[in-house]
C-alpha atoms as a PDB file:
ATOM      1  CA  UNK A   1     214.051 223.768  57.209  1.00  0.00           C
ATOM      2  CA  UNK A   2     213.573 224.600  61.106  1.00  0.00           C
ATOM      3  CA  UNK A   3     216.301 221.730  61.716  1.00  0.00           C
ATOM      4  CA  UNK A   4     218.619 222.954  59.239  1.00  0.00           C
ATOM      5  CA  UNK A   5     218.349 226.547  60.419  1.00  0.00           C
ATOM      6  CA  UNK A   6     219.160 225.394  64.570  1.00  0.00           C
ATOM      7  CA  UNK A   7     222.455 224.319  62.764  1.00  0.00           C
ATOM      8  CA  UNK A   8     223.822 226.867  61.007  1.00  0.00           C
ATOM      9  CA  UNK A   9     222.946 228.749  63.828  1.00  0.00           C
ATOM     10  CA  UNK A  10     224.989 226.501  66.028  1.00  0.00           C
ATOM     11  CA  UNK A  11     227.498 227.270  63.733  1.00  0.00           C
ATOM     12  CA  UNK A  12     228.139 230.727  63.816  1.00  0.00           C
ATOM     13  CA  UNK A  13     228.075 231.250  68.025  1.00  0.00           C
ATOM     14  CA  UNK A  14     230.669 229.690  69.954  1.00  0.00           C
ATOM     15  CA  UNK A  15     229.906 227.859  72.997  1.00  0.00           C
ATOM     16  CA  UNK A  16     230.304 229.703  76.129  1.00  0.00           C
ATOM     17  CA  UNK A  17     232.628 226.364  77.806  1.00  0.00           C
ATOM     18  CA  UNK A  18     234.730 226.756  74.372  1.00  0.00           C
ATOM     19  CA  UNK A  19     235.402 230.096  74.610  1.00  0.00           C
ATOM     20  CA  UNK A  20     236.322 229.667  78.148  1.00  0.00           C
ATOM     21  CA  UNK A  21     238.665 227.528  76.982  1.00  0.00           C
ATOM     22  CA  UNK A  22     240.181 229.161  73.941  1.00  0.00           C
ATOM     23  CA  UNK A  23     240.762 232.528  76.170  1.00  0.00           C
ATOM     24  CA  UNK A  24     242.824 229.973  78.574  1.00  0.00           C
ATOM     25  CA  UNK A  25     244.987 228.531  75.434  1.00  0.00           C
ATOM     26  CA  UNK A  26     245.512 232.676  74.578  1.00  0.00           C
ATOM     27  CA  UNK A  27     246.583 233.234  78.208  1.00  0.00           C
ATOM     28  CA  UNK A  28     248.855 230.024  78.569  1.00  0.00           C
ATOM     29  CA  UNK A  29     250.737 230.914  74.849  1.00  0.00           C
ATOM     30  CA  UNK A  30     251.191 234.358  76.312  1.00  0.00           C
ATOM     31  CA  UNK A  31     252.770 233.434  79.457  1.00  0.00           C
ATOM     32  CA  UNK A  32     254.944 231.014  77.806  1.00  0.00           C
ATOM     33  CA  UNK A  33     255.752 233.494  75.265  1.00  0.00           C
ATOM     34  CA  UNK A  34     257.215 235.923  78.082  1.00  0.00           C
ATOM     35  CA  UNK A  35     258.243 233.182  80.307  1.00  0.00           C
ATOM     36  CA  UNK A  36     260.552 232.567  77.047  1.00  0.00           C
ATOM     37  CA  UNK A  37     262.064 235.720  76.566  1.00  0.00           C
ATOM     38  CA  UNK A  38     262.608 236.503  80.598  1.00  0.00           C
ATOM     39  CA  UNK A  39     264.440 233.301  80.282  1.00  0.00           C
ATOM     40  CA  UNK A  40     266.673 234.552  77.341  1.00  0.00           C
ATOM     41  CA  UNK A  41     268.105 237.352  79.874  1.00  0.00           C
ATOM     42  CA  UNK A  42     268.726 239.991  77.083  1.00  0.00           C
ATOM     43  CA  UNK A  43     267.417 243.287  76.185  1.00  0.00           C
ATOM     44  CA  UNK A  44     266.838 244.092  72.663  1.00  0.00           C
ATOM     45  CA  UNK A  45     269.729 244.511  70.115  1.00  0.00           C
ATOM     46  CA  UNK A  46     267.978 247.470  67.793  1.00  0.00           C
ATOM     47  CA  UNK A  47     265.460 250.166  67.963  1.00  0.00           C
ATOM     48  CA  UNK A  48     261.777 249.649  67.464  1.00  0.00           C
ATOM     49  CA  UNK A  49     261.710 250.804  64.214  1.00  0.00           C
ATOM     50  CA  UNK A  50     263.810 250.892  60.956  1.00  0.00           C
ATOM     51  CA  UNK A  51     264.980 254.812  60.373  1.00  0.00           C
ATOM     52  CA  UNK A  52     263.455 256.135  57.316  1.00  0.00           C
ATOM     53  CA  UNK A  53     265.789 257.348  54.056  1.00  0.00           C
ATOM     54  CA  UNK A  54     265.740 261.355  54.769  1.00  0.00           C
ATOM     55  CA  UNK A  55     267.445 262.052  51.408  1.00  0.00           C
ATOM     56  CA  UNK A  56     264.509 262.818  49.219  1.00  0.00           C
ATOM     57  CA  UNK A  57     263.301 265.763  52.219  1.00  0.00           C
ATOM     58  CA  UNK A  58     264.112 269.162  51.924  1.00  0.00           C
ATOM     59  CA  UNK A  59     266.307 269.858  54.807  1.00  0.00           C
ATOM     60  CA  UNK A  60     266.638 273.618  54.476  1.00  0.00           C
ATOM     61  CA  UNK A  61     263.222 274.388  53.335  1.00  0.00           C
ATOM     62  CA  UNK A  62     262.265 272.899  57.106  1.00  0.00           C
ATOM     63  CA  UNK A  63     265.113 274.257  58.887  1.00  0.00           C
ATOM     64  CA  UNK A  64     265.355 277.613  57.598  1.00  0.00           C
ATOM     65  CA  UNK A  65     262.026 277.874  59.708  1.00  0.00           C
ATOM     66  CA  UNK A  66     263.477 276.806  62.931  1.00  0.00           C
ATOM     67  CA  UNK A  67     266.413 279.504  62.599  1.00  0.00           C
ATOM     68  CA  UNK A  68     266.233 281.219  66.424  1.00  0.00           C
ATOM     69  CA  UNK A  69     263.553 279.316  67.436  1.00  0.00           C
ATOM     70  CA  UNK A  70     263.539 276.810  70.442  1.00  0.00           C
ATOM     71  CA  UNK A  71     263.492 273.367  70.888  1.00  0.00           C
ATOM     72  CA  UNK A  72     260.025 272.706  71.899  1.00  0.00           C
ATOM     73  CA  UNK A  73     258.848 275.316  69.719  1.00  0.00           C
ATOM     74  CA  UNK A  74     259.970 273.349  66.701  1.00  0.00           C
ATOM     75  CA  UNK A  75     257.621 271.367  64.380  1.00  0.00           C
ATOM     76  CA  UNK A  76     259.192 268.985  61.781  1.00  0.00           C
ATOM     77  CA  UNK A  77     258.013 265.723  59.536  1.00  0.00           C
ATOM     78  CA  UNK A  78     258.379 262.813  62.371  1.00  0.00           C
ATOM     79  CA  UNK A  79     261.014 260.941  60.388  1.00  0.00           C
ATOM     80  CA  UNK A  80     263.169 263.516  61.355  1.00  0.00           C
ATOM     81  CA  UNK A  81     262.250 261.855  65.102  1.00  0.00           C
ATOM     82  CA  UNK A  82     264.575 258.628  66.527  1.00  0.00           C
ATOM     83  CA  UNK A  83     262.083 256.271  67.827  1.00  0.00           C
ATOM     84  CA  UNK A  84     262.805 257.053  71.489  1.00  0.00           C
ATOM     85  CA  UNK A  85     261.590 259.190  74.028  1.00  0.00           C
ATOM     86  CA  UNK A  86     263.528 261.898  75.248  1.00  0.00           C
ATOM     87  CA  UNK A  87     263.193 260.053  78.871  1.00  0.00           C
ATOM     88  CA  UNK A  88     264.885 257.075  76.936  1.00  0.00           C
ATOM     89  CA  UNK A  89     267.672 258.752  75.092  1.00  0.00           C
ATOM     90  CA  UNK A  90     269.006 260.405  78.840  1.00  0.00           C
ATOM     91  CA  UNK A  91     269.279 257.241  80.382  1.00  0.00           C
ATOM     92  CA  UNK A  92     271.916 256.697  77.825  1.00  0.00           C
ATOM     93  CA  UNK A  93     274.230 259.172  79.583  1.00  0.00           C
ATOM     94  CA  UNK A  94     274.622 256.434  82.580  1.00  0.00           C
ATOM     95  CA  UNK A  95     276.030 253.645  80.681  1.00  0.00           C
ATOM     96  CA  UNK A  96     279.293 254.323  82.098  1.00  0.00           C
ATOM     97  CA  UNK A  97     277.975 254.282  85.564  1.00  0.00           C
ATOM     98  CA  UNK A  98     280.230 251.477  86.329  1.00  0.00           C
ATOM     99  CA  UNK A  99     283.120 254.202  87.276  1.00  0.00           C
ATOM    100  CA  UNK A 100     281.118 255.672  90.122  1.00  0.00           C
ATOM    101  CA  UNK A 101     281.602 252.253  91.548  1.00  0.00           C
ATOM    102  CA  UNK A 102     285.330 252.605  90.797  1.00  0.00           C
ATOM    103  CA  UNK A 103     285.035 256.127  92.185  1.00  0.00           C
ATOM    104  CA  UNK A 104     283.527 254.339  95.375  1.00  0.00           C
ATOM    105  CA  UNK A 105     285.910 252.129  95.899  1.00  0.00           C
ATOM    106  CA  UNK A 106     288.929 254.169  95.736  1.00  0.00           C
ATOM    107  CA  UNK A 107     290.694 255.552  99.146  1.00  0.00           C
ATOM    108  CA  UNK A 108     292.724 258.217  96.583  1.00  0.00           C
ATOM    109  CA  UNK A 109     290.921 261.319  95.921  1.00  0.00           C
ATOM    110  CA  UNK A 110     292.905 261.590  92.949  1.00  0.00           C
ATOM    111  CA  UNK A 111     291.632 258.642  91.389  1.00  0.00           C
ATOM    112  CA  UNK A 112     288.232 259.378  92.208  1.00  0.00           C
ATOM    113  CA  UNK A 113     288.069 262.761  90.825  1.00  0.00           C
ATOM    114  CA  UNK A 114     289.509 261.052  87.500  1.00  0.00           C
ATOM    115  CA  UNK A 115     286.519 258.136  87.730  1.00  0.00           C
ATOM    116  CA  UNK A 116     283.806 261.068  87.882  1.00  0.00           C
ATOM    117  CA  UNK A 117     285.216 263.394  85.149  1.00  0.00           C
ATOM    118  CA  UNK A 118     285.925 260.253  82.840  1.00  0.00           C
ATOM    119  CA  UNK A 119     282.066 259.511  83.389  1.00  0.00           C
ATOM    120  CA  UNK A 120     280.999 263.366  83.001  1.00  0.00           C
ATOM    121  CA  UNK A 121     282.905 262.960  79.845  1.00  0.00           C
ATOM    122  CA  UNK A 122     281.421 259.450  78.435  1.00  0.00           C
ATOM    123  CA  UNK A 123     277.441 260.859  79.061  1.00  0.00           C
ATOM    124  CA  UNK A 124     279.017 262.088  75.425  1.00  0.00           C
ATOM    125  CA  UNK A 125     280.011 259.191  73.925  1.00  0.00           C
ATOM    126  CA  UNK A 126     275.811 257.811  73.053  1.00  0.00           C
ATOM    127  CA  UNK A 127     275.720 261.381  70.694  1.00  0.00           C
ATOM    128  CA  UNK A 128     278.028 260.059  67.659  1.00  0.00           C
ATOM    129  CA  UNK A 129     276.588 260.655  64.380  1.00  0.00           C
ATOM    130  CA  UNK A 130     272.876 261.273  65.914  1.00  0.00           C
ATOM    131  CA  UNK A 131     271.021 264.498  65.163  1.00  0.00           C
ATOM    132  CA  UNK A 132     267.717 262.880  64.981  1.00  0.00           C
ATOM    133  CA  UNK A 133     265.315 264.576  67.626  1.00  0.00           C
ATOM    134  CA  UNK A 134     263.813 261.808  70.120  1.00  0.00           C
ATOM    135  CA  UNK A 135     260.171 262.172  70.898  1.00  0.00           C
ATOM    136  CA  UNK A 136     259.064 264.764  73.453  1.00  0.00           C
ATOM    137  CA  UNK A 137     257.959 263.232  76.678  1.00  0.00           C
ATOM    138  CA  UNK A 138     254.286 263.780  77.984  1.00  0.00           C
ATOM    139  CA  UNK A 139     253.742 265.773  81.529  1.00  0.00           C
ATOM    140  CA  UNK A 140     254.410 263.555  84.293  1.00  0.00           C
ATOM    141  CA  UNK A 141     255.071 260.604  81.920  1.00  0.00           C
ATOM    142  CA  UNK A 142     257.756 258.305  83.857  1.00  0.00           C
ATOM    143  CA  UNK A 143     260.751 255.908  82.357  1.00  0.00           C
ATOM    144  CA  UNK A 144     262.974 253.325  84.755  1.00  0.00           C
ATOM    145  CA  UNK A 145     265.989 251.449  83.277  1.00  0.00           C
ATOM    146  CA  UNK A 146     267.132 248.350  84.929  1.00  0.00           C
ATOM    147  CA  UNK A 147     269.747 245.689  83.541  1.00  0.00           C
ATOM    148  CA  UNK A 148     270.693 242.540  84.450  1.00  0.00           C
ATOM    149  CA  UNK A 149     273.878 242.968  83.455  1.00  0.00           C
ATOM    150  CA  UNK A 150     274.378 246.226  84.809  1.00  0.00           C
ATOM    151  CA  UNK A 151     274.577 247.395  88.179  1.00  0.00           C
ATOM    152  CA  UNK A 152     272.649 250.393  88.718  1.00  0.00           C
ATOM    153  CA  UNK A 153     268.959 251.480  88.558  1.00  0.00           C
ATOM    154  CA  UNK A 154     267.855 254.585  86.366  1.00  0.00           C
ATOM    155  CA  UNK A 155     264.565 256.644  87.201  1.00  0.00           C
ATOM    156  CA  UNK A 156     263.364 259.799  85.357  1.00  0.00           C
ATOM    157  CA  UNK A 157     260.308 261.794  85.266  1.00  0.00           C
ATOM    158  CA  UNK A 158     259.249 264.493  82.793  1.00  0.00           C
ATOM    159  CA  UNK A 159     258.288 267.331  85.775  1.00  0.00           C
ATOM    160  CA  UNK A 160     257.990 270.154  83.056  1.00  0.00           C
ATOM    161  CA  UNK A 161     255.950 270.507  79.555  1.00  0.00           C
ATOM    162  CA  UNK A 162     256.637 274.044  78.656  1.00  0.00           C
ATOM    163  CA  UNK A 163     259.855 274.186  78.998  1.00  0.00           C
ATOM    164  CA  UNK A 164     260.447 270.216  78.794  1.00  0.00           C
ATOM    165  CA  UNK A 165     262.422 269.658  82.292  1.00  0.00           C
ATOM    166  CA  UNK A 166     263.486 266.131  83.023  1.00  0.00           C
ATOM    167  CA  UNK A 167     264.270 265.006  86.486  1.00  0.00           C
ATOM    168  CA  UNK A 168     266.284 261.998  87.001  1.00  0.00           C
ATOM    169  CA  UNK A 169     268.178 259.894  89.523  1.00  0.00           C
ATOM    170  CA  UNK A 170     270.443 257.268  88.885  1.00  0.00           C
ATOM    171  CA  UNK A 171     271.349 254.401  92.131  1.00  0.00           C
ATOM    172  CA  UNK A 172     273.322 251.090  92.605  1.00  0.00           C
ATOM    173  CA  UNK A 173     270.891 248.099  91.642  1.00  0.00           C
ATOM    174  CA  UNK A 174     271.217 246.519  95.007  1.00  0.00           C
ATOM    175  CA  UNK A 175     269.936 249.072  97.007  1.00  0.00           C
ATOM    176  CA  UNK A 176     273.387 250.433  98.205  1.00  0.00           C
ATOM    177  CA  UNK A 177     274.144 253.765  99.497  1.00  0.00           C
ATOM    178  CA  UNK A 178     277.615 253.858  98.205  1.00  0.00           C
ATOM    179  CA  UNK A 179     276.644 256.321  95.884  1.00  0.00           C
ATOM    180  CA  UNK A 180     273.748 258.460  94.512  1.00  0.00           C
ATOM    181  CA  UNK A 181     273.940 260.722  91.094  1.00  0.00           C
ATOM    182  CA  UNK A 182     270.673 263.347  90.078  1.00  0.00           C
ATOM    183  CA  UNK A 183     269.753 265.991  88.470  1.00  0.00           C
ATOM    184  CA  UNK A 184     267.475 268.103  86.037  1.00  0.00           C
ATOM    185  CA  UNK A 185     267.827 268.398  82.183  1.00  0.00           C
ATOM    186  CA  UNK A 186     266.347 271.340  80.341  1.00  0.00           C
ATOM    187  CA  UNK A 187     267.330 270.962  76.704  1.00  0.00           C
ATOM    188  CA  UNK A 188     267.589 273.867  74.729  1.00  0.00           C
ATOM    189  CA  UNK A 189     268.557 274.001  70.752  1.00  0.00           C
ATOM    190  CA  UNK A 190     268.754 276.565  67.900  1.00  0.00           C
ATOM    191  CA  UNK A 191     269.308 276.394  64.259  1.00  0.00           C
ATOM    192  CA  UNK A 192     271.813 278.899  63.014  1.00  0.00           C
ATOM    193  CA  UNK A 193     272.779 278.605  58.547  1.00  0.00           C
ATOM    194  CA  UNK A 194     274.359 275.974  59.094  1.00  0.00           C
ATOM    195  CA  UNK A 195     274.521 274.670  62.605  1.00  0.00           C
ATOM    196  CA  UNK A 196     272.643 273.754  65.298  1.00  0.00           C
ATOM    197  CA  UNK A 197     273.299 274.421  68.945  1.00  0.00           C
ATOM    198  CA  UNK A 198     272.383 272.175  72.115  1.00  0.00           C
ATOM    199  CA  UNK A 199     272.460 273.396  75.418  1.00  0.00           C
ATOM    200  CA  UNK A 200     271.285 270.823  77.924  1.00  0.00           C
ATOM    201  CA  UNK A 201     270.767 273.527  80.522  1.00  0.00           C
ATOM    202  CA  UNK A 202     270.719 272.103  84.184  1.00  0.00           C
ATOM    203  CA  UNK A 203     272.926 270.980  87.276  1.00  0.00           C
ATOM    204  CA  UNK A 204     273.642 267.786  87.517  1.00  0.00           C
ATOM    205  CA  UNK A 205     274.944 266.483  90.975  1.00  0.00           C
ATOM    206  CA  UNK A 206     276.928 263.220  92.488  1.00  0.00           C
ATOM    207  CA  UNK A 207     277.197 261.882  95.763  1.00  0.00           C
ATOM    208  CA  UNK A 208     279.624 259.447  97.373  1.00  0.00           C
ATOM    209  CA  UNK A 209     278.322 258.942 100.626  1.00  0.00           C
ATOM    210  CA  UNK A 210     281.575 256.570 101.829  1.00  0.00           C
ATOM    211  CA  UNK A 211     283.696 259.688 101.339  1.00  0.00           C
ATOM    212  CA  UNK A 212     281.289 262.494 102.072  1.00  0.00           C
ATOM    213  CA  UNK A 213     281.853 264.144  98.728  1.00  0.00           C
ATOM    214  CA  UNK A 214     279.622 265.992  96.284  1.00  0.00           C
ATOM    215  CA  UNK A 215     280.440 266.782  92.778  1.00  0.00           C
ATOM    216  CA  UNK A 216     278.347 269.083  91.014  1.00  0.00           C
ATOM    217  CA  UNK A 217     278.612 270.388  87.326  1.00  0.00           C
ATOM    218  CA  UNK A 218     276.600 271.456  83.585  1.00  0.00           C
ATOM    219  CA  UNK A 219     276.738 269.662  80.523  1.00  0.00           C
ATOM    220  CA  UNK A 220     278.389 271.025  77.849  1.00  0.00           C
ATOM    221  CA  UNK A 221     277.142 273.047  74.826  1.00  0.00           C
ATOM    222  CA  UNK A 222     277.292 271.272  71.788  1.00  0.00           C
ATOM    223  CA  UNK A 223     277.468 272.683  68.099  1.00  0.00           C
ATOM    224  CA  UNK A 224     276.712 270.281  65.218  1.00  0.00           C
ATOM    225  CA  UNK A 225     277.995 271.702  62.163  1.00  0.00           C
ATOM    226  CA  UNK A 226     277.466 271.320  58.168  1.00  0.00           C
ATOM    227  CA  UNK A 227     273.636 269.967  59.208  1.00  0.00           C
ATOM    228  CA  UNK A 228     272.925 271.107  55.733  1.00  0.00           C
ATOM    229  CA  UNK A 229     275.465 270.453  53.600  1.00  0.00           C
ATOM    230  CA  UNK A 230     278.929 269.299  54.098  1.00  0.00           C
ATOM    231  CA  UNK A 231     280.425 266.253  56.517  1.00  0.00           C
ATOM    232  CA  UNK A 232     278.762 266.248  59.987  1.00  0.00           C
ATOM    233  CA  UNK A 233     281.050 267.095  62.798  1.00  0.00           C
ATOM    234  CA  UNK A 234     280.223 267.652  66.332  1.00  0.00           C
ATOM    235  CA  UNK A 235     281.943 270.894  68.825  1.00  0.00           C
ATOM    236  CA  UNK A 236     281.678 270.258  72.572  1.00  0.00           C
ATOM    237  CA  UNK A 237     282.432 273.845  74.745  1.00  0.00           C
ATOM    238  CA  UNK A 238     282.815 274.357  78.077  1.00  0.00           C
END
């Protein structure tokens, strides 16, 4: 019985050498694993998670509640959320950022002034058809974009809780000087009947060192209208 016992016993405990050895094999597959997808030089194609069907919610019976309020005062079901943070969904205003190079490189101040208003205008283009709300962003939490295939660095930090205040500052990759854009993001919406309003409240600022020019201007207010019922459009003013 005593003999039998000593090997079910020996059974149930691992060895401490094997279990040296099967926290190795973990490690190893995990490394290979990333080694694998850092070789594959591509970011990922989708968001984290699948957006869920909305059309069995009550729209009005949640927005009728967040008539005059403000943004950060609002409380709604999550799958009314995109699966981003609100850090995340602002670095999607520098896609462009390819035309402060162009801006850069240009000895007409003509041209340039037409590179930095076409990217003022295409921080617009990422809001198509989205009126999902992106997660609000702890105090203090950080979020840094950097592409291989693109050639600038993004940085922003949420500095504010109450109001939410982003800070952000957007650089060339390579550690250039050439040029240098920043800036601070208060978002502000309210529901109306039938619309909502977004006012991105804020001063956002560009410099080209090369030519010893600043630019400095606000976002736009934006109106989305017929949230309720009706076909979605979107009003940009100025």
């Amino acid at each position: 019985m005593a003999s039998d016992s000593g090997a079910d016993d020996s059974d149930e405990f691992f060895d401490a050498e094997d279990t040296n050895q099967y926290v190795v094999g973990i490690h190893r597959d995990l490394v290979k694993s990333w080694n694998d997808i850092a070789k594959k030089k591509y970011g990922r194609t989708k968001l984290p998670a699948q957006t869920v069907d909305r059309s069995q919610i009550g729209v009005w019976s949640m927005l009728k509640q967040c008539i005059g309020k403000e943004l950060y005062r609002m409380t709604m079901p999550v799958v009314f959320n995109e699966p981003l943070s609100m850090l995340q969904r602002f670095a999607e205003c520098v896609q462009y950022a390819y035309l402060l190079d162009k801006a850069d490189e240009s000895i007409d101040p003509i041209v340039r002034m037409q590179c930095v208003a076409a990217f003022a205008a295409s921080t617009f283009s990422s809001n198509l058809d989205r009126i999902a709300k992106p997660f609000n962003p702890l105090l203090g939490e950080t979020y840094e974009f950097v592409h291989h295939d693109l050639p600038f660095r993004y940085t922003s930090e949420q500095v504010s809780h109450h109001p939410p205040i982003t800070a952000f500052i957007c650089e060339p990759k390579d550690g250039g000087n050439q040029w240098k854009y920043y800036g601070s993001i208060l978002p502000d919406a309210r529901f109306s009947m039938t619309s909502m309003q977004i006012d991105p409240k804020g001063s956002l600022v560009l410099e080209l060192n090369r030519h010893k020019e600043t630019y400095t201007w606000s976002s736009v207010t934006c109106t989305v209208h017929n949230i309720v019922v009706g076909k979605l459009w979107f009003e940009y003013v100025s």
